[in-house]
C-alpha atoms as a PDB file:
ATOM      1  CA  UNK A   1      48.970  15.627 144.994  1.00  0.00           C
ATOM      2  CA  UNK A   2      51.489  18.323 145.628  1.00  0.00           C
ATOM      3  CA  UNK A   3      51.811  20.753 143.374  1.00  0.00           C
ATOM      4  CA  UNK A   4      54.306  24.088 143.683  1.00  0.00           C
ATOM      5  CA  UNK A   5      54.174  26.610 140.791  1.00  0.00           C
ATOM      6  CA  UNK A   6      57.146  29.501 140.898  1.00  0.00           C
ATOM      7  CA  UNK A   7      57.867  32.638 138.394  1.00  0.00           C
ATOM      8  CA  UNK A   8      59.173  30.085 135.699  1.00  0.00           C
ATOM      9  CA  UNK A   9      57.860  26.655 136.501  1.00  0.00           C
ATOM     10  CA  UNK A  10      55.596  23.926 137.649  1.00  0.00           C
ATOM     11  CA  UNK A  11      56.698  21.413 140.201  1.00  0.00           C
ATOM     12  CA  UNK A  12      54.421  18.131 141.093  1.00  0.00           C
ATOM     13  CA  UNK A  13      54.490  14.559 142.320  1.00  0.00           C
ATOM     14  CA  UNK A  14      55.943  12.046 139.901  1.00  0.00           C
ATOM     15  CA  UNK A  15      53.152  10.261 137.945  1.00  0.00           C
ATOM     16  CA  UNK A  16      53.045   7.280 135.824  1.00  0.00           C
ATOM     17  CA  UNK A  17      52.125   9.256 132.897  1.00  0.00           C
ATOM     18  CA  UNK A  18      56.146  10.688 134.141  1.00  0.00           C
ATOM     19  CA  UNK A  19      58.103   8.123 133.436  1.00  0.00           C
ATOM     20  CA  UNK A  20      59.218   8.554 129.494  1.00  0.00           C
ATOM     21  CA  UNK A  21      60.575  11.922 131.152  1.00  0.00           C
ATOM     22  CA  UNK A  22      62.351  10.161 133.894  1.00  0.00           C
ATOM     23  CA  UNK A  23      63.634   7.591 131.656  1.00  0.00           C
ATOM     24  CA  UNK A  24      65.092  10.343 129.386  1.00  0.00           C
ATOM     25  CA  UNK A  25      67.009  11.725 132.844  1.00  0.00           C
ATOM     26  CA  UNK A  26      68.178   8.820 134.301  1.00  0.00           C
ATOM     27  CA  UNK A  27      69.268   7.732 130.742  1.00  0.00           C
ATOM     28  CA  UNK A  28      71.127  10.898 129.971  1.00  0.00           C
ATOM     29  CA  UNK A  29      75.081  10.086 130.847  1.00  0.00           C
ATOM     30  CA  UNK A  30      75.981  13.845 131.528  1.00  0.00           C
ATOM     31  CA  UNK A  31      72.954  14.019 134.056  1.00  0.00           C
ATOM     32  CA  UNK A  32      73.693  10.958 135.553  1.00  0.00           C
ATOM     33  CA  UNK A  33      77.910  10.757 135.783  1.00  0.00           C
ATOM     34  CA  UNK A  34      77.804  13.140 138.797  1.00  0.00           C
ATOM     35  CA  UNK A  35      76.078  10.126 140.808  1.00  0.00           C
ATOM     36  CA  UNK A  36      78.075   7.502 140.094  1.00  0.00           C
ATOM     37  CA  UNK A  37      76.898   6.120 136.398  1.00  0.00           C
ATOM     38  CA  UNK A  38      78.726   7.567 133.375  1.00  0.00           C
ATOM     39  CA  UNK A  39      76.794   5.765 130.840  1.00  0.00           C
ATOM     40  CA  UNK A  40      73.106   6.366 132.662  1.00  0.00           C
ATOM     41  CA  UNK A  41      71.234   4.161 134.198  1.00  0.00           C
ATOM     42  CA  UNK A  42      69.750   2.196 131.582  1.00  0.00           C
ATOM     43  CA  UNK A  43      66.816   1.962 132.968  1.00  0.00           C
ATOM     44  CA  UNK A  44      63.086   0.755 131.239  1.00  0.00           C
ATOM     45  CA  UNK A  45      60.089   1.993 131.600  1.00  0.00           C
ATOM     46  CA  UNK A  46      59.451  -2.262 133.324  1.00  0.00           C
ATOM     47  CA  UNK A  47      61.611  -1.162 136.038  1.00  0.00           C
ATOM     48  CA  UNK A  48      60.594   2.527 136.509  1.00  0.00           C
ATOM     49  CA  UNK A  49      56.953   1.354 136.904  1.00  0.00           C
ATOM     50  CA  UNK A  50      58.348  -1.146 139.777  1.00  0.00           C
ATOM     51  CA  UNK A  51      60.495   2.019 141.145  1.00  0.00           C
ATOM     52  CA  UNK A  52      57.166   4.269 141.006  1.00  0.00           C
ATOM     53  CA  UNK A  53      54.947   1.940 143.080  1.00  0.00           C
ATOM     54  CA  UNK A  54      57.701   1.057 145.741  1.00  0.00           C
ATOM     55  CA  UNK A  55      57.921   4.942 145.923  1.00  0.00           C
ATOM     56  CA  UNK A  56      54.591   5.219 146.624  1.00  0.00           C
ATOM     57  CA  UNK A  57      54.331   2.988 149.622  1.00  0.00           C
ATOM     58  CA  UNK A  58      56.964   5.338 151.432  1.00  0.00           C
ATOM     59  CA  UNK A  59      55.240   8.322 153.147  1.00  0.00           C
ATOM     60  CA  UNK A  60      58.628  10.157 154.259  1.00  0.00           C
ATOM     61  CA  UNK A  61      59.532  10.115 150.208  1.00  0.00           C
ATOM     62  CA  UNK A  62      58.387  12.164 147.652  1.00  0.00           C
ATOM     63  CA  UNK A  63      59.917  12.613 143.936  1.00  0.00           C
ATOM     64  CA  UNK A  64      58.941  15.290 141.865  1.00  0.00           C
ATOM     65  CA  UNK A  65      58.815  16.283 138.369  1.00  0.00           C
ATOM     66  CA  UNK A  66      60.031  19.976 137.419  1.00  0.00           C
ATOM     67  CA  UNK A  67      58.596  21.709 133.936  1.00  0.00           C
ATOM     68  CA  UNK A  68      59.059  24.889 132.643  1.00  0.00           C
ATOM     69  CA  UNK A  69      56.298  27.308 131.619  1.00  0.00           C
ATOM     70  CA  UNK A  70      55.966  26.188 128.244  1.00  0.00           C
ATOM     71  CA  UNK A  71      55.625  22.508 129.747  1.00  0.00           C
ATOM     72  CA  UNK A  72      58.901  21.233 128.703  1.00  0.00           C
ATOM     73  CA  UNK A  73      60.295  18.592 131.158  1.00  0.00           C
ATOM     74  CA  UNK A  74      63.291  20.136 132.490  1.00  0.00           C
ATOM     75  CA  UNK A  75      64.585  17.528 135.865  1.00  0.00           C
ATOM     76  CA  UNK A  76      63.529  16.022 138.843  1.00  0.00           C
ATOM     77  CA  UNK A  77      63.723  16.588 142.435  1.00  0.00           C
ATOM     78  CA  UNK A  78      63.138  14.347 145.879  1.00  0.00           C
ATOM     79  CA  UNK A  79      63.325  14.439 149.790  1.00  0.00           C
ATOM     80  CA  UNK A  80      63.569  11.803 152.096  1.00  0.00           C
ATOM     81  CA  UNK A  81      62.464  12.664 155.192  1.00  0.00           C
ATOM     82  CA  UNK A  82      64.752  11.097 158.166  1.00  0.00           C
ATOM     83  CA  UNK A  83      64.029   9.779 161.581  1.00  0.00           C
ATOM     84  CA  UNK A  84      65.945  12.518 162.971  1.00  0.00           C
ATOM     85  CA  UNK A  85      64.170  14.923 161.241  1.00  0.00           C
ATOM     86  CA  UNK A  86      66.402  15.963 158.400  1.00  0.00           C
ATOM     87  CA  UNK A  87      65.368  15.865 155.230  1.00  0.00           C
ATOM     88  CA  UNK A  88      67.842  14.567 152.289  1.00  0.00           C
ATOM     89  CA  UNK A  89      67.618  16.422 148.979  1.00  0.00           C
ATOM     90  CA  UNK A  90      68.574  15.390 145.395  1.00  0.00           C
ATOM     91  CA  UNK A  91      67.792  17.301 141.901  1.00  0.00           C
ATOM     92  CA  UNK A  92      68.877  16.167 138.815  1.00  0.00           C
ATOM     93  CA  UNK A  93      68.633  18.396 135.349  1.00  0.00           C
ATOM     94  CA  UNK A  94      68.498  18.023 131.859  1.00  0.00           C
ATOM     95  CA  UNK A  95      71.655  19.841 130.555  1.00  0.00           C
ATOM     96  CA  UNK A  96      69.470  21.760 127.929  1.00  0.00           C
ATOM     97  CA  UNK A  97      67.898  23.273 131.136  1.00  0.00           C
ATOM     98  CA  UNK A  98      70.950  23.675 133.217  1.00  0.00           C
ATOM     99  CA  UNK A  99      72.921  27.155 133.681  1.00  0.00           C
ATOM    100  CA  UNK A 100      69.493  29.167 133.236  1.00  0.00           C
ATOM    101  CA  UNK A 101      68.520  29.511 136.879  1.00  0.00           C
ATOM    102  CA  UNK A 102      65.352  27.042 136.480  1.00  0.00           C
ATOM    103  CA  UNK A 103      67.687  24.547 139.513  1.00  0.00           C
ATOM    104  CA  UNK A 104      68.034  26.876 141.791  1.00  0.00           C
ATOM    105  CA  UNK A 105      64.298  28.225 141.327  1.00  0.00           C
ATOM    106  CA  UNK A 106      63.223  24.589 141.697  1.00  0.00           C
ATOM    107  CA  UNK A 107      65.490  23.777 144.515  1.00  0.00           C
ATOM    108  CA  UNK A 108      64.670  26.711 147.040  1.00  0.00           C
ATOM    109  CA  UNK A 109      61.055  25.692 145.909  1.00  0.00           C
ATOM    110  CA  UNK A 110      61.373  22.189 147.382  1.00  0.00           C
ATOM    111  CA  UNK A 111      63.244  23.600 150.323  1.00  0.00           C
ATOM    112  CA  UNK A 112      60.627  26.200 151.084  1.00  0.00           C
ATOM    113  CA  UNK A 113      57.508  23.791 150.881  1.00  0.00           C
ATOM    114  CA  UNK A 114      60.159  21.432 153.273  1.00  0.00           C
ATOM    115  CA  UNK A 115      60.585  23.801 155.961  1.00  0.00           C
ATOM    116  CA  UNK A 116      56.613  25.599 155.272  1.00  0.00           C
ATOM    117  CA  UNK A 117      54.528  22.081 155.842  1.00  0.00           C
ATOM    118  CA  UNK A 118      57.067  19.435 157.247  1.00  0.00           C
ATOM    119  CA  UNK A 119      57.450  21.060 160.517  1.00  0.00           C
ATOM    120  CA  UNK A 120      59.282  18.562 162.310  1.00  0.00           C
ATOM    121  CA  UNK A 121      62.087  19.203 159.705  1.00  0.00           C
ATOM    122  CA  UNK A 122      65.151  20.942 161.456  1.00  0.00           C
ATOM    123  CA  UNK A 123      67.557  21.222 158.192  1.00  0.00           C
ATOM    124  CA  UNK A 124      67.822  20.016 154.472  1.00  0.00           C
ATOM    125  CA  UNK A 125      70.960  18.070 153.307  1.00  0.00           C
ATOM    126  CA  UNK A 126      72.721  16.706 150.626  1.00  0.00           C
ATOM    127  CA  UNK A 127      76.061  15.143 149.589  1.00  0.00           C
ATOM    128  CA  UNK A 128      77.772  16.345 145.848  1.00  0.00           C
ATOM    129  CA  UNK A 129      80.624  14.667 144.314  1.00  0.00           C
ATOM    130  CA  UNK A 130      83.848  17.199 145.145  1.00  0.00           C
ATOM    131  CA  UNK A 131      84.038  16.676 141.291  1.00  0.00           C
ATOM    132  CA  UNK A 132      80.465  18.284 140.833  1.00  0.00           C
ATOM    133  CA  UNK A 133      81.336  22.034 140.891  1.00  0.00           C
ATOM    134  CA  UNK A 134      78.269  22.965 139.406  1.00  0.00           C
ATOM    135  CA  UNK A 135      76.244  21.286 142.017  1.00  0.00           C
ATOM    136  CA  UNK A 136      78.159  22.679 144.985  1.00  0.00           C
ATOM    137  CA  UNK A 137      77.135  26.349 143.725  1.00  0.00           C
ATOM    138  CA  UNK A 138      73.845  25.488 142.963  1.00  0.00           C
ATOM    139  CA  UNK A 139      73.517  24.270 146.966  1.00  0.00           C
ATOM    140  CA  UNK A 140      75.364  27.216 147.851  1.00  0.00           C
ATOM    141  CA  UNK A 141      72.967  29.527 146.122  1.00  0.00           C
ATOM    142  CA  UNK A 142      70.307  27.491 147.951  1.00  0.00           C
ATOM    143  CA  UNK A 143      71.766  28.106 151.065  1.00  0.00           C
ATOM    144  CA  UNK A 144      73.280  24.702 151.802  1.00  0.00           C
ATOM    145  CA  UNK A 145      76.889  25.140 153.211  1.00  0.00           C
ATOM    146  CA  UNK A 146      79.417  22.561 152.887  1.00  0.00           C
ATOM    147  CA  UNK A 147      80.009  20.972 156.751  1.00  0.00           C
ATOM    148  CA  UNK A 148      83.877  20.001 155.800  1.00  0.00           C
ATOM    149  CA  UNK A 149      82.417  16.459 156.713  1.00  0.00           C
ATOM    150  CA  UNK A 150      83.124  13.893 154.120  1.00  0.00           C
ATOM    151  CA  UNK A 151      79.753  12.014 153.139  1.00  0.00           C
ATOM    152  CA  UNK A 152      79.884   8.532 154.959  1.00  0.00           C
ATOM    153  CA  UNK A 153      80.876   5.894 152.880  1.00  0.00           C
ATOM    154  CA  UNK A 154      81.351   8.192 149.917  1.00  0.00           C
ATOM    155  CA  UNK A 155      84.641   9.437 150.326  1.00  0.00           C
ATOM    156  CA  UNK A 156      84.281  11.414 147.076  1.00  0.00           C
ATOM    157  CA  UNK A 157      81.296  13.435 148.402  1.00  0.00           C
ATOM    158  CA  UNK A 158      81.034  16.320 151.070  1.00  0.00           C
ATOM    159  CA  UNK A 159      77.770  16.845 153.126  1.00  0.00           C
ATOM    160  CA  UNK A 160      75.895  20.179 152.941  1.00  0.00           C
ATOM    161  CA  UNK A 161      73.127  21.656 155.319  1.00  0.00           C
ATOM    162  CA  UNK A 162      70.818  24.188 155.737  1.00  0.00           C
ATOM    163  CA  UNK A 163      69.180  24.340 158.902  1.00  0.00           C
ATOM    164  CA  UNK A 164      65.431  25.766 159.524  1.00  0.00           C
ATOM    165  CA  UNK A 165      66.610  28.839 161.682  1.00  0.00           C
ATOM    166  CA  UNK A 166      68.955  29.879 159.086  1.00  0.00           C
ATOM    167  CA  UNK A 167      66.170  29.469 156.004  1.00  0.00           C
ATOM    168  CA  UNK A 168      64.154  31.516 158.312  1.00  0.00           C
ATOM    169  CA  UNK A 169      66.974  33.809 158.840  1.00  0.00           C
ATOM    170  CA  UNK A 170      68.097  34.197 155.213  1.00  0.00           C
ATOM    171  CA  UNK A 171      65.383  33.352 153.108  1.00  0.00           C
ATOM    172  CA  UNK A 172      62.142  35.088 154.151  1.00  0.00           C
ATOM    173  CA  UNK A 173      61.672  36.087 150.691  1.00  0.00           C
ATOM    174  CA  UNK A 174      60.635  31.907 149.605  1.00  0.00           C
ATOM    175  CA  UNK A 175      57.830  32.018 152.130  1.00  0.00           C
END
């Protein structure tokens, strides 16, 4: 099980003993409005236990759980892993934990362990709402840089990348 631990919080694999905390996320309408699902998912712990197991039978996807120090559930991040070796990012927040830092500790995290042990990875993506403001500085603090390409078939989203030589270039420090 991967684990990543940083100044202010402890990052792992998504468990079953997880999914109240997921639930709570992908429940919470201000979390989940930026992707598409104002009033949250609505989502049981039936179907998150079916979501969980089909996760685990893909090797080139991995979700994680993000806590604070004091073991409060704060969000969630994931990769997919491409055939054409980019890797796709999402993170998702509790707003009680949002605005403090703890995303963009958790993100360059994820990105680091991407680009440390998945060496076939030549950048990190993702694709924010325009609307998401927020998220588009949070990628930009990351690194991620907005292409001016609008996120096929999702004309209300831009893509972002960060390639490997620029992480390497730029971000030394996460290694």
């Amino acid at each position: 099980m991967i684990e990543i631990k940083s100044a202010r919080l402890i990052i792992r694999e998504t468990e079953a003993r997880d999914l109240n905390n997921i639930e709570k996320l992908w429940n919470e309408p201000e979390v989940m409005k930026w992707v598409g699902f104002p009033n949250g998912l609505q989502i049981t712990q039936a179907s998150l236990k079916v979501w969980l197991e089909r996760l685990k039978s893909h090797q080139n996807q991995k979700h994680f759980v993000v806590f604070d120090k004091h073991s409060n559930f704060c969000g969630e991040l994931f990769y997919d892993l491409e055939p054409d070796n980019r890797a796709g990012l999402d993170i998702k927040f509790l707003p009680e934990f949002q605005g403090q830092g703890l995303a963009t500790e958790a993100l360059l995290c994820l990105i680091n362990y991407i680009f440390e042990y998945i060496k076939e990875v030549t950048c990190v993506w993702t694709e924010p709402s325009q609307s998401n403001i927020a998220a588009m500085r949070l990628y930009d603090r990351c690194g991620l840089k907005d292409t001016g390409i609008i996120a096929e078939g999702n004309e209300s989203g831009t893509y972002w990348e960060l390639s490997r030589t620029k992480w390497n270039e730029c971000y030394a420090k996460y290694k």
